[in-house]
N, C-alpha and C. Protein backbone atom coordinates (compact mmCIF):
# COMPACT_ATOMS: atom_id res chain seq x y z
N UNK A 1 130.20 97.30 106.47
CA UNK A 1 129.29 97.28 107.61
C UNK A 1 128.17 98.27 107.33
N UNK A 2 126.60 98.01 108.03
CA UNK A 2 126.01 98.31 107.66
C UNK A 2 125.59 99.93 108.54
N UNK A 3 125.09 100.99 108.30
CA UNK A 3 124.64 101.87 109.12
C UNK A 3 123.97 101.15 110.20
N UNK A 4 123.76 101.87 111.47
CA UNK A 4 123.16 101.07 112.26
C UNK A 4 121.49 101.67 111.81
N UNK A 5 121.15 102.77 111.54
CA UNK A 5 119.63 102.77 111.15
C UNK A 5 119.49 102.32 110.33
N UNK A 6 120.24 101.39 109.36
CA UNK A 6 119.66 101.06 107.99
C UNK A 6 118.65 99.98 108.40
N UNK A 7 117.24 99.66 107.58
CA UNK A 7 116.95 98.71 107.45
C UNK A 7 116.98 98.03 106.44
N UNK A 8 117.33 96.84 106.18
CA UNK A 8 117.37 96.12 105.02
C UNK A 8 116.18 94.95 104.51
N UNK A 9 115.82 94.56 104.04
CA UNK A 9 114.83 93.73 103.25
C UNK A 9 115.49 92.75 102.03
N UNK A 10 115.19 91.69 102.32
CA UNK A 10 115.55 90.67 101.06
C UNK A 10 114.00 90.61 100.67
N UNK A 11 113.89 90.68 99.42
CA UNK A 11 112.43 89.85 98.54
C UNK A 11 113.16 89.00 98.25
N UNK A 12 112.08 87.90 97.93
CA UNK A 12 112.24 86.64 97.24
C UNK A 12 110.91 85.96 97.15
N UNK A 13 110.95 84.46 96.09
CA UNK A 13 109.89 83.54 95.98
C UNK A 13 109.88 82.58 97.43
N UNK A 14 110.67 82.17 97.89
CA UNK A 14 110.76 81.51 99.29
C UNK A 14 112.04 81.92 100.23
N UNK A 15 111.17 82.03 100.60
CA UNK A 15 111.58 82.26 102.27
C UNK A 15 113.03 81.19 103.00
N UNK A 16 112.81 80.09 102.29
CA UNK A 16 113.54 78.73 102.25
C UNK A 16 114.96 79.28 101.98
N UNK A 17 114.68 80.14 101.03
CA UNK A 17 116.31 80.08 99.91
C UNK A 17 116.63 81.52 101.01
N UNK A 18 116.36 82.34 101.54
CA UNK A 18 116.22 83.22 102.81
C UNK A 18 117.37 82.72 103.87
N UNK A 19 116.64 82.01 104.46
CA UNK A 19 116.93 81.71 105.47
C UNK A 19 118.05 80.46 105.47
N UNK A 20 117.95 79.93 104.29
CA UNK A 20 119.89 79.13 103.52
C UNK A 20 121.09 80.31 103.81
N UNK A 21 120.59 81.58 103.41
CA UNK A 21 121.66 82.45 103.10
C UNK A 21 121.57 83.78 104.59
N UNK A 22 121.02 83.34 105.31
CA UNK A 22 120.84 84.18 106.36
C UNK A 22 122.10 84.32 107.04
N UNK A 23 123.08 83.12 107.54
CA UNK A 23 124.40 83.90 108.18
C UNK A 23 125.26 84.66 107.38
N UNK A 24 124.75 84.78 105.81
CA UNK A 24 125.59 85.83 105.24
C UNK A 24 125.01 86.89 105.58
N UNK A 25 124.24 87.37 105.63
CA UNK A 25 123.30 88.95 106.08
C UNK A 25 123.07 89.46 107.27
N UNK A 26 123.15 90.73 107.53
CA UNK A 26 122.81 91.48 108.43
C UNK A 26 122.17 91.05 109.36
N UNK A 27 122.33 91.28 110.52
CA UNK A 27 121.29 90.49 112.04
C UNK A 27 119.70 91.17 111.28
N UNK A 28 119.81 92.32 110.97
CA UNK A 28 118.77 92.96 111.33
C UNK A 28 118.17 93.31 109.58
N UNK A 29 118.26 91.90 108.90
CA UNK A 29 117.68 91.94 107.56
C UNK A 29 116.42 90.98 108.12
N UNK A 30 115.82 91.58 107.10
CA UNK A 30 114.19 90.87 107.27
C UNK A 30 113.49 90.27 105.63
N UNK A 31 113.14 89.01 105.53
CA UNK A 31 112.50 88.74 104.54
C UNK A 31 111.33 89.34 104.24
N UNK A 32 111.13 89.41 102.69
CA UNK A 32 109.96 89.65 102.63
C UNK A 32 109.36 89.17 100.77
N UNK A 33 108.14 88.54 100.91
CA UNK A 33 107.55 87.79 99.90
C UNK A 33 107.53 88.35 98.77
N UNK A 34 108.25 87.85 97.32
CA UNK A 34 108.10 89.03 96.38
C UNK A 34 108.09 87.85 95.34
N UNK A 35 107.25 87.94 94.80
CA UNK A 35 106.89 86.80 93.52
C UNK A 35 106.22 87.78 91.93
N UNK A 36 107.23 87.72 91.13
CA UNK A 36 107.17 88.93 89.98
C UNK A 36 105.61 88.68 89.36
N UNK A 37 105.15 86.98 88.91
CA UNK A 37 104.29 86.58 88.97
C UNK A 37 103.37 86.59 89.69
N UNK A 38 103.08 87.13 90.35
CA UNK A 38 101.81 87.42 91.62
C UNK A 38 101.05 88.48 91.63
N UNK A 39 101.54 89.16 90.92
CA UNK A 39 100.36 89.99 90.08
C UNK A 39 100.61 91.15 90.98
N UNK A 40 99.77 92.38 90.68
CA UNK A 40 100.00 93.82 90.53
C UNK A 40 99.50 94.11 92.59
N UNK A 41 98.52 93.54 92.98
CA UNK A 41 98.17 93.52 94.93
C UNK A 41 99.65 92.91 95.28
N UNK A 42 100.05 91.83 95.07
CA UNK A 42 100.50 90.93 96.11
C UNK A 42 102.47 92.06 95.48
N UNK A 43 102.73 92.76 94.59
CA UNK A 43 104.03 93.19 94.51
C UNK A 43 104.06 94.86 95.32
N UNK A 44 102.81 95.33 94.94
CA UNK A 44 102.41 96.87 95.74
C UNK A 44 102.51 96.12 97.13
N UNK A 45 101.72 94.92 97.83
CA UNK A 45 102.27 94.90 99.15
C UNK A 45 103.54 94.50 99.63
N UNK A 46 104.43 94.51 98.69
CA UNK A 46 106.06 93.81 98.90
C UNK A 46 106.91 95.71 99.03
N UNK A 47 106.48 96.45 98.55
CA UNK A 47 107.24 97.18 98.19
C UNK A 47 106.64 98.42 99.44
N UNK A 48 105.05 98.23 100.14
CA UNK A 48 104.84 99.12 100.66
C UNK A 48 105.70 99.76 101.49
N UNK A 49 105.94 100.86 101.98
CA UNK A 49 106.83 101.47 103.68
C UNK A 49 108.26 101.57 102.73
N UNK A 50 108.91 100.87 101.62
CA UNK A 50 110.31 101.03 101.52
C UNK A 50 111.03 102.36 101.10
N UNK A 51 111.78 102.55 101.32
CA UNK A 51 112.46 104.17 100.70
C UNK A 51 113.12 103.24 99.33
N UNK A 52 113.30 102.22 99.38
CA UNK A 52 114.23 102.09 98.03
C UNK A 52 113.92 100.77 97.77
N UNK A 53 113.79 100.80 96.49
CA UNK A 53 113.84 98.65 95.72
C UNK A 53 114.51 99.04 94.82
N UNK A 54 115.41 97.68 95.34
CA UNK A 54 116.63 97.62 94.05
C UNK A 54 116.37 95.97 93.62
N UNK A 55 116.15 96.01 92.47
CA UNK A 55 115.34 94.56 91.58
C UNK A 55 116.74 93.67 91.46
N UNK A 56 117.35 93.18 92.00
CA UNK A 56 118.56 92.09 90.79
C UNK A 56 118.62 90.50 90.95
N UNK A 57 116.89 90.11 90.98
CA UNK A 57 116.32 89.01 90.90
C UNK A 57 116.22 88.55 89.74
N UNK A 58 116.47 87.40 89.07
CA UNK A 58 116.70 86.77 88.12
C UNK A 58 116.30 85.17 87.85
N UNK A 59 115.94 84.94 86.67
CA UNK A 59 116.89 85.15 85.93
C UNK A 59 115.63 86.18 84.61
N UNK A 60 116.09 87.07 84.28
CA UNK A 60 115.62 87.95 83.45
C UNK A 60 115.31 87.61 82.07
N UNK A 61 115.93 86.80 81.27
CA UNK A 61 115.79 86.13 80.32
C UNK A 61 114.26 85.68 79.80
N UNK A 62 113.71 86.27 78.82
CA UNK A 62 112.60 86.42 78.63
C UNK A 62 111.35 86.80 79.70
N UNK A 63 111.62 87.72 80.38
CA UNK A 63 110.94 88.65 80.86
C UNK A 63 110.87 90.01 79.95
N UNK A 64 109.58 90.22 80.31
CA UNK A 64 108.67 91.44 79.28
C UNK A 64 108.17 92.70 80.22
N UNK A 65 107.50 92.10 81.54
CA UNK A 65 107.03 93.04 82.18
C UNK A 65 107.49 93.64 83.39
N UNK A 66 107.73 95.11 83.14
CA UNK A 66 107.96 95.82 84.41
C UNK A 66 107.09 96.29 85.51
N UNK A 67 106.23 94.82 86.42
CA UNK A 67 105.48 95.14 87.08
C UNK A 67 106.08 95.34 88.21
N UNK A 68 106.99 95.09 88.80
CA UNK A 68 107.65 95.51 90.08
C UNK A 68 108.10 97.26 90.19
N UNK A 69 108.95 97.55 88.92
CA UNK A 69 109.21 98.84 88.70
C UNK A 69 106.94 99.96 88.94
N UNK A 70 106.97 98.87 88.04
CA UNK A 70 105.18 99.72 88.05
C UNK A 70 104.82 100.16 89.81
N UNK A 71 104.89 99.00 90.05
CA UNK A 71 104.65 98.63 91.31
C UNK A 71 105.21 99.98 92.09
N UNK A 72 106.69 100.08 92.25
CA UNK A 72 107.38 100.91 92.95
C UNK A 72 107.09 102.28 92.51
N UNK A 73 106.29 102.80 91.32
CA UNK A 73 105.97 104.21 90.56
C UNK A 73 104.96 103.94 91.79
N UNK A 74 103.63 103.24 91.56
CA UNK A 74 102.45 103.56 92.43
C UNK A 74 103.02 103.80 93.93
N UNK A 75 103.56 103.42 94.16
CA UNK A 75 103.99 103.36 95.28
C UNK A 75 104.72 104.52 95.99
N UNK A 76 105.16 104.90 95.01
CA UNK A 76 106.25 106.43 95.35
C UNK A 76 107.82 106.34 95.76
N UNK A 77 107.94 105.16 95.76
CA UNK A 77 109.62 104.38 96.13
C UNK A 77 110.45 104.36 94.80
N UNK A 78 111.47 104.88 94.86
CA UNK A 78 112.35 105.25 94.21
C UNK A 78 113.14 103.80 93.57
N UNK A 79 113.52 103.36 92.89
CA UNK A 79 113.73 102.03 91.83
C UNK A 79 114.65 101.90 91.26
N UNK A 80 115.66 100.88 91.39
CA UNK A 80 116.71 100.56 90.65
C UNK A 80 116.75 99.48 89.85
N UNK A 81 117.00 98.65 88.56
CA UNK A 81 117.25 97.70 88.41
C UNK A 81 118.25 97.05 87.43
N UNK A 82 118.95 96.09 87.89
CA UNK A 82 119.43 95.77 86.92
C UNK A 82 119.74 94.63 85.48
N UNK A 83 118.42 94.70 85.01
CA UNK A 83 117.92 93.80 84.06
C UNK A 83 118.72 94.24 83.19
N UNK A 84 119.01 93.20 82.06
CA UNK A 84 119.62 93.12 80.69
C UNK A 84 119.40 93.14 79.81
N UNK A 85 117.83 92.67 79.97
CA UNK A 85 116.49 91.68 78.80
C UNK A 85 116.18 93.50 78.01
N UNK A 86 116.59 93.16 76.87
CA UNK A 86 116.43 94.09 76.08
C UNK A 86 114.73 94.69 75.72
N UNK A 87 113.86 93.45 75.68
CA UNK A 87 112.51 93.72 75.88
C UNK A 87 112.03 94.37 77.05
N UNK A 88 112.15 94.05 78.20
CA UNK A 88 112.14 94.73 79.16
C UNK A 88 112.66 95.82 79.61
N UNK A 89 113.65 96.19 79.67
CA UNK A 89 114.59 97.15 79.44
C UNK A 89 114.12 98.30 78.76
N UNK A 90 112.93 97.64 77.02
CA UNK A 90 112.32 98.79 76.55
C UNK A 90 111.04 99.23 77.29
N UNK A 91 110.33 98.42 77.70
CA UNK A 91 108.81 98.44 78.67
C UNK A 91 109.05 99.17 79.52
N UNK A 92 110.35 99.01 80.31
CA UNK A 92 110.75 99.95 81.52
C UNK A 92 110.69 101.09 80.97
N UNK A 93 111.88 101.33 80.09
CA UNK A 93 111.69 102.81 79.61
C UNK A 93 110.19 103.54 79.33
N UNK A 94 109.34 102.70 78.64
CA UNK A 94 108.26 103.38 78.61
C UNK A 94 107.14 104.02 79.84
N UNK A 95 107.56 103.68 80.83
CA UNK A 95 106.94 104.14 82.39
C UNK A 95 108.00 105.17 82.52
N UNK A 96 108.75 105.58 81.38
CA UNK A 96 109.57 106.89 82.09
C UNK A 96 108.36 108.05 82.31
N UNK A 97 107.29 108.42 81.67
CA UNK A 97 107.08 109.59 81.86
C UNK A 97 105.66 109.15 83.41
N UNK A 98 105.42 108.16 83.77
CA UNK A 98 104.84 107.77 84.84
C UNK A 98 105.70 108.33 86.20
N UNK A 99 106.82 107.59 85.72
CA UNK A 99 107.78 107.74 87.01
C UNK A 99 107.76 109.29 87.06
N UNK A 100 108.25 109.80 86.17
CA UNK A 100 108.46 111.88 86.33
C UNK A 100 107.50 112.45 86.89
N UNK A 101 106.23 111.85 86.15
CA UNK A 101 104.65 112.32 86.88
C UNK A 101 104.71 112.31 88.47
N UNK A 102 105.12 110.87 88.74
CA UNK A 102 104.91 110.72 90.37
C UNK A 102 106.24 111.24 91.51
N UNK A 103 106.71 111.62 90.43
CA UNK A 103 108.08 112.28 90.90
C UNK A 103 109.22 111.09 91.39
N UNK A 104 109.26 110.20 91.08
CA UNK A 104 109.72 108.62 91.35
C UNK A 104 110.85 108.25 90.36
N UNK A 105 112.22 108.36 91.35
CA UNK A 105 113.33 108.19 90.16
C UNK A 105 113.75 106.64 89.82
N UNK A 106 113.66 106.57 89.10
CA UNK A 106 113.72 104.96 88.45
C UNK A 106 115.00 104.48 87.19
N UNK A 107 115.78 103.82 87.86
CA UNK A 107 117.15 103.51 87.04
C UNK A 107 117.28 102.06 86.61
């Protein structure tokens, strides 16, 4: 069960696949638009206001870029993810010293 102050957030590409899986989730989860492809505006406004993004959207498999993680450095929100993609995985690492700069812990 969830804290009662927690707020929660699903991202996703549609809203559709959301609201399929909505009687599994929290009354008080809220969608919100997150398309990895949508470039560097439209993921900074997915991530604005959050204390936390945790990425385990998929499928990861030839993915290269850590623009969501980027995203969440500018942003100042603290970042989890759990990708596999060894390419990515290295790209991430390389925003380690971004993240330290902005003081933004990123896993």
């Amino acid at each position: 069960k969830l804290a009662p102050s927690l707020e929660l957030s699903v991202g996703g590409r549609s809203e559709q696949s959301f609201q399929a899986a909505r009687s599994r989730l929290p009354a008080h989860c809220e969608f919100v638009q997150v398309d990895l492809d949508g470039g560097d505006v439209a993921l900074a406004e997915a991530v604005a206001g959050s204390s936390l993004v945790v990425h385990t959207a998929g499928p990861f498999q030839q993915r290269t870029d850590p623009a969501l993680m980027r995203a969440a450095i500018k942003a100042g929100v603290p970042y989890c993810d759990v990708c596999d993609e060894l390419q990515l995985a290295r790209n991430a690492k390389a925003l380690d010293a971004d993240a330290a700069a902005a003081g933004v812990p990123c896993v």
